[in-house]
Each structure stands twice: as structure tokens, then as C-alpha cells.
PDB file of N, CA and C in Angstrom:
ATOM      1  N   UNK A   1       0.825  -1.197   0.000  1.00  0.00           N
ATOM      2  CA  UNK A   1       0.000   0.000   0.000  1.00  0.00           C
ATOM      3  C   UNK A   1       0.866   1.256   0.000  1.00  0.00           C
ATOM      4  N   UNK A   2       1.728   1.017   0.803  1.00  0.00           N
ATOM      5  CA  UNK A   2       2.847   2.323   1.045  1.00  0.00           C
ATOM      6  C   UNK A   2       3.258   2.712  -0.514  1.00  0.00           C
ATOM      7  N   UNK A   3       3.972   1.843  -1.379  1.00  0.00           N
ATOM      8  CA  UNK A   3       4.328   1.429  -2.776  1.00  0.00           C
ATOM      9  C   UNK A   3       3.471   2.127  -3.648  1.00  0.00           C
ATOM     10  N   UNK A   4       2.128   1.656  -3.489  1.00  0.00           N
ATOM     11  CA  UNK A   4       0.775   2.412  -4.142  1.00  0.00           C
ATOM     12  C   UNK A   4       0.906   3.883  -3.988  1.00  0.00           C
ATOM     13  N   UNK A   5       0.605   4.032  -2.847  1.00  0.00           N
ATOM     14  CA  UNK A   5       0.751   5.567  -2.667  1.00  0.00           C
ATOM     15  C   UNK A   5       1.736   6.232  -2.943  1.00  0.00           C
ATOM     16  N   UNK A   6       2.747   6.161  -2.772  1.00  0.00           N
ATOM     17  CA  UNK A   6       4.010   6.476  -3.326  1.00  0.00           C
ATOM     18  C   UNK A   6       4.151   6.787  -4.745  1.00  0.00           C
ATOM     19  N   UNK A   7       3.481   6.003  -5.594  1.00  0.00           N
ATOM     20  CA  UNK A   7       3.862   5.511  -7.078  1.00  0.00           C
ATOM     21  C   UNK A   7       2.291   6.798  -7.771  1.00  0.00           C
ATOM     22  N   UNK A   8       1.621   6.674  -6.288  1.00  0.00           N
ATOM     23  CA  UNK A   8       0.490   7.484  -6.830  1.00  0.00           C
ATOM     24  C   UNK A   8       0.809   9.017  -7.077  1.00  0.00           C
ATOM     25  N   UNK A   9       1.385   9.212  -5.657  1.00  0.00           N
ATOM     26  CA  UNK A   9       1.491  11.104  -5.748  1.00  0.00           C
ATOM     27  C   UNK A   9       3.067  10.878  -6.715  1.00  0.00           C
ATOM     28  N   UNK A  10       4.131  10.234  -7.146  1.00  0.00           N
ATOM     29  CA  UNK A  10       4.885  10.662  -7.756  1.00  0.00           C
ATOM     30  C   UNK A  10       3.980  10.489  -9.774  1.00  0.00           C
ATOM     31  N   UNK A  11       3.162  10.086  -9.606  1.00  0.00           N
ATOM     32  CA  UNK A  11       2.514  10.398 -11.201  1.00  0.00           C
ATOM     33  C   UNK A  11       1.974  11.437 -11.509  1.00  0.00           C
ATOM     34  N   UNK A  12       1.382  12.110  -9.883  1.00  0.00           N
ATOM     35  CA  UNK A  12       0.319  12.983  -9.972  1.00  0.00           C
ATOM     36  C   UNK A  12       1.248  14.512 -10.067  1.00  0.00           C
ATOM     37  N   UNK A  13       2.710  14.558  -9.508  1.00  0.00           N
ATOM     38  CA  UNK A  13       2.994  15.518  -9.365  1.00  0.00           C
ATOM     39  C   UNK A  13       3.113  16.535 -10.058  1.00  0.00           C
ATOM     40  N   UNK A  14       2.523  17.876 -10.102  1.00  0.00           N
ATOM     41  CA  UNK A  14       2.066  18.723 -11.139  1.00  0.00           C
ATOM     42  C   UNK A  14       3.528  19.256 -11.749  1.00  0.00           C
ATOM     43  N   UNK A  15       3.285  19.614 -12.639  1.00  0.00           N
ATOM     44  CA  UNK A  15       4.009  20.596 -13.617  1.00  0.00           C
ATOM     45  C   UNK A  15       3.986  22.282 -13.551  1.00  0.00           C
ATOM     46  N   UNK A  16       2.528  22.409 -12.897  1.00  0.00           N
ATOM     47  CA  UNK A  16       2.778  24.023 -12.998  1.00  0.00           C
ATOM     48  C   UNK A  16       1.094  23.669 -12.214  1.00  0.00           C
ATOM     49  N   UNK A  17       1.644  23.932 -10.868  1.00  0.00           N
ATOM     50  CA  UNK A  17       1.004  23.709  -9.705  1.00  0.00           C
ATOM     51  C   UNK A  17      -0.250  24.320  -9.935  1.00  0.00           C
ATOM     52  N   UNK A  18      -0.617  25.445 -10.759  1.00  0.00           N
ATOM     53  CA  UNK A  18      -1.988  26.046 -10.735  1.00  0.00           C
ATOM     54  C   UNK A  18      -3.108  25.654 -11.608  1.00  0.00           C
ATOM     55  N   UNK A  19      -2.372  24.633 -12.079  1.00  0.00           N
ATOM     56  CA  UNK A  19      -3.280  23.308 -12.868  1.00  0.00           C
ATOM     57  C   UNK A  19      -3.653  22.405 -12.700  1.00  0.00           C
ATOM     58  N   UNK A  20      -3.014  22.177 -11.402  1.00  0.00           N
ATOM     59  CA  UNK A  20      -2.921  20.811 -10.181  1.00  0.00           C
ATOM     60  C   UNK A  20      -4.683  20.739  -9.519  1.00  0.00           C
ATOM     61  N   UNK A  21      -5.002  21.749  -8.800  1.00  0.00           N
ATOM     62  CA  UNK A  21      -6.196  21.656  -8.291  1.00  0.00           C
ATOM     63  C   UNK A  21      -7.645  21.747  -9.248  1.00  0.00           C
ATOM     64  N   UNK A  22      -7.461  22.126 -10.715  1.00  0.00           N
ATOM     65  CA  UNK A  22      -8.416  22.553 -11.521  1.00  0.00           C
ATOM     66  C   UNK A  22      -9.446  21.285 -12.082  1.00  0.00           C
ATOM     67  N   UNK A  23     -10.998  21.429 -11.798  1.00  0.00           N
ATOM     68  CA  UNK A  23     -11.164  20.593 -12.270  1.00  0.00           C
ATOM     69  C   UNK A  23     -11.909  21.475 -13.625  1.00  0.00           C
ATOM     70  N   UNK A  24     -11.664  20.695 -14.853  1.00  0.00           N
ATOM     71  CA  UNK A  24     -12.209  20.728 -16.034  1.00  0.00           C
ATOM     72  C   UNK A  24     -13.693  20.211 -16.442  1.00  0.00           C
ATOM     73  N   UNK A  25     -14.621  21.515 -16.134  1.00  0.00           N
ATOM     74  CA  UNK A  25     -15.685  20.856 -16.587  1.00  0.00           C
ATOM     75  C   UNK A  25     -16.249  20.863 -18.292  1.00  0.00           C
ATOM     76  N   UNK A  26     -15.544  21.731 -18.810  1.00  0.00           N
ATOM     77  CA  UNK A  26     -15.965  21.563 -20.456  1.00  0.00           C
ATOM     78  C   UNK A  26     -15.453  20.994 -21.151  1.00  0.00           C
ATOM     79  N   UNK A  27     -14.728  19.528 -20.895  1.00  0.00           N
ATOM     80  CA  UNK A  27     -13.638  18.779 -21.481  1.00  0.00           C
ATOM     81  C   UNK A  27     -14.581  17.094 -21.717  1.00  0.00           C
ATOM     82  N   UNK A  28     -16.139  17.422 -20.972  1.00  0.00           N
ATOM     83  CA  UNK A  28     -16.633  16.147 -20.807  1.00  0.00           C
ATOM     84  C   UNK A  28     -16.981  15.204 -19.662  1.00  0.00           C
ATOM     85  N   UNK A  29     -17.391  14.197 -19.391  1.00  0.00           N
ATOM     86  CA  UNK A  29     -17.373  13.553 -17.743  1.00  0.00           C
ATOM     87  C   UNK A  29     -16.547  12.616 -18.160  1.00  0.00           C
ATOM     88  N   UNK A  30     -15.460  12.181 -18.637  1.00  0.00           N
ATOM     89  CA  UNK A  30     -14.711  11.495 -18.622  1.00  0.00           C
ATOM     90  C   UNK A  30     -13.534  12.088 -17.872  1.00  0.00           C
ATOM     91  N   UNK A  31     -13.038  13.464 -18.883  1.00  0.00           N
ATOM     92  CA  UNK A  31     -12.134  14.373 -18.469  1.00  0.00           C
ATOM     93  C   UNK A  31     -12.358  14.557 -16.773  1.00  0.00           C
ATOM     94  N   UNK A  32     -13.388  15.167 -16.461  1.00  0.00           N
ATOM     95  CA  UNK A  32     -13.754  15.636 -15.189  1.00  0.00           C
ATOM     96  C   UNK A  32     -13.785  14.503 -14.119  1.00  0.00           C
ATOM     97  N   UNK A  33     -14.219  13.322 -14.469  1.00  0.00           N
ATOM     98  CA  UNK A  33     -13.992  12.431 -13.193  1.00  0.00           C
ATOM     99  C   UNK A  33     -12.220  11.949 -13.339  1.00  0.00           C
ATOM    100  N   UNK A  34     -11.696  12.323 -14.326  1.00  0.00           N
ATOM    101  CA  UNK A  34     -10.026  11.706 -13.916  1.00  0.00           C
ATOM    102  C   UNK A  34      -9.455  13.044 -13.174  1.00  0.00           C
ATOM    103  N   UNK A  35      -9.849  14.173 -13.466  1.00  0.00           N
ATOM    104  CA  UNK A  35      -9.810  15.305 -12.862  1.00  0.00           C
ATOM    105  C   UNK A  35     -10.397  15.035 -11.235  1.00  0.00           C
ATOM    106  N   UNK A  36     -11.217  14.923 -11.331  1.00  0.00           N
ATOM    107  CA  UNK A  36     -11.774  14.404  -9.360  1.00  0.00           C
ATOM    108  C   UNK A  36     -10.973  13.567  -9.166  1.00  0.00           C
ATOM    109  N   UNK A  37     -10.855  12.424  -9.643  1.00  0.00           N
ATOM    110  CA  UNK A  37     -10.108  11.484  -9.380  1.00  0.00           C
ATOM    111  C   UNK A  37      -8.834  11.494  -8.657  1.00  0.00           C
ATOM    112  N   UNK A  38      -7.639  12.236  -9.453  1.00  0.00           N
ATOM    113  CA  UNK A  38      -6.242  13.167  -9.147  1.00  0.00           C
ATOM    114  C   UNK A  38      -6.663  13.641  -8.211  1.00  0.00           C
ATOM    115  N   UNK A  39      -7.443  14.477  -7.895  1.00  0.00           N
ATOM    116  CA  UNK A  39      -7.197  16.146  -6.809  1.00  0.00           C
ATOM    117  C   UNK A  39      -8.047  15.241  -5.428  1.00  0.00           C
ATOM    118  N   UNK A  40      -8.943  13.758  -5.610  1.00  0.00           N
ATOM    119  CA  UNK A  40      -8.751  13.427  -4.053  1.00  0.00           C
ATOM    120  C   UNK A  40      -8.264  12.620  -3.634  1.00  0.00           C
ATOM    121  N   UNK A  41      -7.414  11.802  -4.824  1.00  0.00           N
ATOM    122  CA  UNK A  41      -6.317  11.344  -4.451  1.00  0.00           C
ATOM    123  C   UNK A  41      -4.661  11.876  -4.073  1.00  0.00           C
ATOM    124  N   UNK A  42      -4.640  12.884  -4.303  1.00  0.00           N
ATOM    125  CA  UNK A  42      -3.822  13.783  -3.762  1.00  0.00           C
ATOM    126  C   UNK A  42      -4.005  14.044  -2.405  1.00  0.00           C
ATOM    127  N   UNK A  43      -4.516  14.931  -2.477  1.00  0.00           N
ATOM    128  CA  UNK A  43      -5.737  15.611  -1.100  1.00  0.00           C
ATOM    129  C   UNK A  43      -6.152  14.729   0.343  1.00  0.00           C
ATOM    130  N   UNK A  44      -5.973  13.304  -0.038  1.00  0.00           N
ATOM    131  CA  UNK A  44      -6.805  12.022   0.879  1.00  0.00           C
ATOM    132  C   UNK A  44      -4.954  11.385   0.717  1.00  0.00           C
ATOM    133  N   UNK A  45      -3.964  11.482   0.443  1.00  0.00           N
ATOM    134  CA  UNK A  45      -2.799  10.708   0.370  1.00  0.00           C
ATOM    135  C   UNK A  45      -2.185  10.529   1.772  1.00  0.00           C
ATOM    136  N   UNK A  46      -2.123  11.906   2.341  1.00  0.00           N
ATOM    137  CA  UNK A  46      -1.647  11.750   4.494  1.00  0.00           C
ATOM    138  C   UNK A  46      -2.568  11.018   4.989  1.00  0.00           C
ATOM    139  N   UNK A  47      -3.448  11.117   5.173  1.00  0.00           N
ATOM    140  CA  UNK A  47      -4.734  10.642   5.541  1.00  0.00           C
ATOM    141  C   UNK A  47      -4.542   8.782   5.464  1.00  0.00           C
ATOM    142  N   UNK A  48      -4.562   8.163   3.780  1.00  0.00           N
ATOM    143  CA  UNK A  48      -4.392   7.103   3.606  1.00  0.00           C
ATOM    144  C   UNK A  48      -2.660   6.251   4.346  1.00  0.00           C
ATOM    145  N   UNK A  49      -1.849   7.554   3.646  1.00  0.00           N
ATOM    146  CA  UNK A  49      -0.641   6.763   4.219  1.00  0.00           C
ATOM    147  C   UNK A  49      -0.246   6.639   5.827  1.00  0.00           C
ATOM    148  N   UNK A  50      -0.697   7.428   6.929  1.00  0.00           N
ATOM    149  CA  UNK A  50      -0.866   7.477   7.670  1.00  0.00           C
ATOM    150  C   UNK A  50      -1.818   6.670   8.630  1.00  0.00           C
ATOM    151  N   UNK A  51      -3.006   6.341   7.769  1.00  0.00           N
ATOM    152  CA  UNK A  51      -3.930   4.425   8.317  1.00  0.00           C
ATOM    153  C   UNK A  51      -2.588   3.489   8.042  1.00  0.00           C
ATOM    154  N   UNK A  52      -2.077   3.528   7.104  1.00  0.00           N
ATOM    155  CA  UNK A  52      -1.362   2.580   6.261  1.00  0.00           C
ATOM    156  C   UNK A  52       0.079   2.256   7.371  1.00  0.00           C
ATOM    157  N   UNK A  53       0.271   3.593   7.752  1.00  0.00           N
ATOM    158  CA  UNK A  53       1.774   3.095   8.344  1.00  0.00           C
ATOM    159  C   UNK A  53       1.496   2.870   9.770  1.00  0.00           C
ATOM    160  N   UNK A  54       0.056   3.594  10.195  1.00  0.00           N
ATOM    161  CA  UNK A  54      -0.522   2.803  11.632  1.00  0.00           C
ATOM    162  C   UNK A  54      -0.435   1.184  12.011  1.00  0.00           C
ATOM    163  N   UNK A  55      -1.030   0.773  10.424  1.00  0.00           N
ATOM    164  CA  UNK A  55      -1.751  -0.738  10.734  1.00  0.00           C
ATOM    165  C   UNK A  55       0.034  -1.460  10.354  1.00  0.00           C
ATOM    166  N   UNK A  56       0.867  -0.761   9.745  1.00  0.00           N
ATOM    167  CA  UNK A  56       1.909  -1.618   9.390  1.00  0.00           C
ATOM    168  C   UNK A  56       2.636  -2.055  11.147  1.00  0.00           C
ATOM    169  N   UNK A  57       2.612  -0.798  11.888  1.00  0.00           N
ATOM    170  CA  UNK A  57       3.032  -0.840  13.264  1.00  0.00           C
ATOM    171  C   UNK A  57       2.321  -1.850  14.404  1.00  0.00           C
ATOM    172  N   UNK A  58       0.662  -1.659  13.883  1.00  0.00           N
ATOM    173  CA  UNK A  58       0.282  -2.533  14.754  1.00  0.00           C
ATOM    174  C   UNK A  58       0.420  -3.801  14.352  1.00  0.00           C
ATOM    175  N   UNK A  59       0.581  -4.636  12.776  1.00  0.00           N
ATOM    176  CA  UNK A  59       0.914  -5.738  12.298  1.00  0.00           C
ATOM    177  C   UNK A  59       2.497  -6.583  12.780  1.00  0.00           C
ATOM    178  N   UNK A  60       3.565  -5.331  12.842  1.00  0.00           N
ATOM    179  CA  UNK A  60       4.593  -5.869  13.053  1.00  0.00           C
ATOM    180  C   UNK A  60       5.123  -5.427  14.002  1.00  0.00           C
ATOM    181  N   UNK A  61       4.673  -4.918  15.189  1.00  0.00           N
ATOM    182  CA  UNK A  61       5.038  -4.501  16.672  1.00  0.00           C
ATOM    183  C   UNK A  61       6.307  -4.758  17.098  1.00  0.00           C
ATOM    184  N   UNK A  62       6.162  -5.807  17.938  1.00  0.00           N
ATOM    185  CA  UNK A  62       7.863  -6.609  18.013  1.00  0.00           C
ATOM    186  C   UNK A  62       8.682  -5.829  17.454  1.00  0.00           C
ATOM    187  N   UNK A  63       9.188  -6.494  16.161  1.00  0.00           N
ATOM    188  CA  UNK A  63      10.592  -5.913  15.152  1.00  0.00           C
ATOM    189  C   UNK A  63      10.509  -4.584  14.947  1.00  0.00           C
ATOM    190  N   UNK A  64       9.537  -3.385  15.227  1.00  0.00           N
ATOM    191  CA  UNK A  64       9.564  -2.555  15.183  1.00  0.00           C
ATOM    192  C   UNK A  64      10.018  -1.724  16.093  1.00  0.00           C
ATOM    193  N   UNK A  65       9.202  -1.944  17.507  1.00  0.00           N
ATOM    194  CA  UNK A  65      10.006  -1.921  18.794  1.00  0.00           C
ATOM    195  C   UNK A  65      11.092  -2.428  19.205  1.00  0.00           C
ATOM    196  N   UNK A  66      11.809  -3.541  18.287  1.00  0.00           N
ATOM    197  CA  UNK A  66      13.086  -3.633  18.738  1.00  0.00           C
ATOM    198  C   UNK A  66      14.225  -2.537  17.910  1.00  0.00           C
ATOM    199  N   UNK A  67      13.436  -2.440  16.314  1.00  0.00           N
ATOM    200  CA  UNK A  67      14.481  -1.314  15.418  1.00  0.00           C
ATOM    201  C   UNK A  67      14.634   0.080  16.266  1.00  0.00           C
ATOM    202  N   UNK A  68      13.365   0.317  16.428  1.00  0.00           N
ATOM    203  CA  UNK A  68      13.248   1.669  17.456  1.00  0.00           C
ATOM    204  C   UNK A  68      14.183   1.459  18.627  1.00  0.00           C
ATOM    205  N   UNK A  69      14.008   0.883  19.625  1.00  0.00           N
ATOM    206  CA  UNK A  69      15.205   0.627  20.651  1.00  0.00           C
ATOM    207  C   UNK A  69      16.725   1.034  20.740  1.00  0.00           C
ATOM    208  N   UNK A  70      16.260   0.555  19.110  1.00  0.00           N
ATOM    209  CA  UNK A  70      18.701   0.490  19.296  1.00  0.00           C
ATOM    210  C   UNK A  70      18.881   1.864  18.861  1.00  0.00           C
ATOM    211  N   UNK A  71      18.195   2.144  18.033  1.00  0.00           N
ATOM    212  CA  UNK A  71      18.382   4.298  18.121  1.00  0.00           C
ATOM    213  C   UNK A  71      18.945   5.046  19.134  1.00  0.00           C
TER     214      UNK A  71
END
């Protein structure tokens, strides 16, 4: 999941940031839902990766608390 997300915001990353949030409505509903699509998957990415690296901690506790330790 981490991988996913990762692979997600580095596709999404804009070119000229004031084009980044725009959604296009005279381009069609095709255009416009890949347009929604991008801007709440952007927008929802802390959110997701942050469940994501919760449940990785509570999955692998132990080895985690021991990597943390030797710090």
C-alpha cells in the first residue's frame, strides 16, 4: 500500500502547480472524473498513508520496537 501511494502522488505531481487543483468541466465527464479522481487522491494521500503506516506498526510490533530501541 505504502508502494501504491508512493507511485500514486509521484505520477500525480504537477508541472505548474496552478493546474494541479483545476477541475475541467468543459472537457466532458470522462475528463472531469479523472480530474476528481487526481485532486482526491492527492488531497486524501496523508490521511491514507498514515492508516497505512498505523496498521503496518500494529501488524509488526515486536521488530519494530526492537528497530526503534537500538536508536
Amino acid at each position: 500500500m505504502v508502494l501504491v501511494l508512493l507511485s500514486g502522488i509521484i505520477h500525480w505531481w504537477p508541472k505548474d502547480w496552478r493546474k494541479a487543483w483545476r477541475l475541467r468541466r468543459d472537457k466532458g465527464l470522462a475528463v472531469w472524473l479523472g480530474d476528481l479522481h487526481r485532486m482526491l487522491g492527492a488531497s486524501l494521500l496523508l490521511l491514507l498513508l498514515l492508516s497505512t503506516l498505523s496498521g503496518l506498526v500494529l501488524a509488526f510490533n515486536q521488530p519494530i520496537r526492537q528497530w526503534l530501541s537500538q536508536a
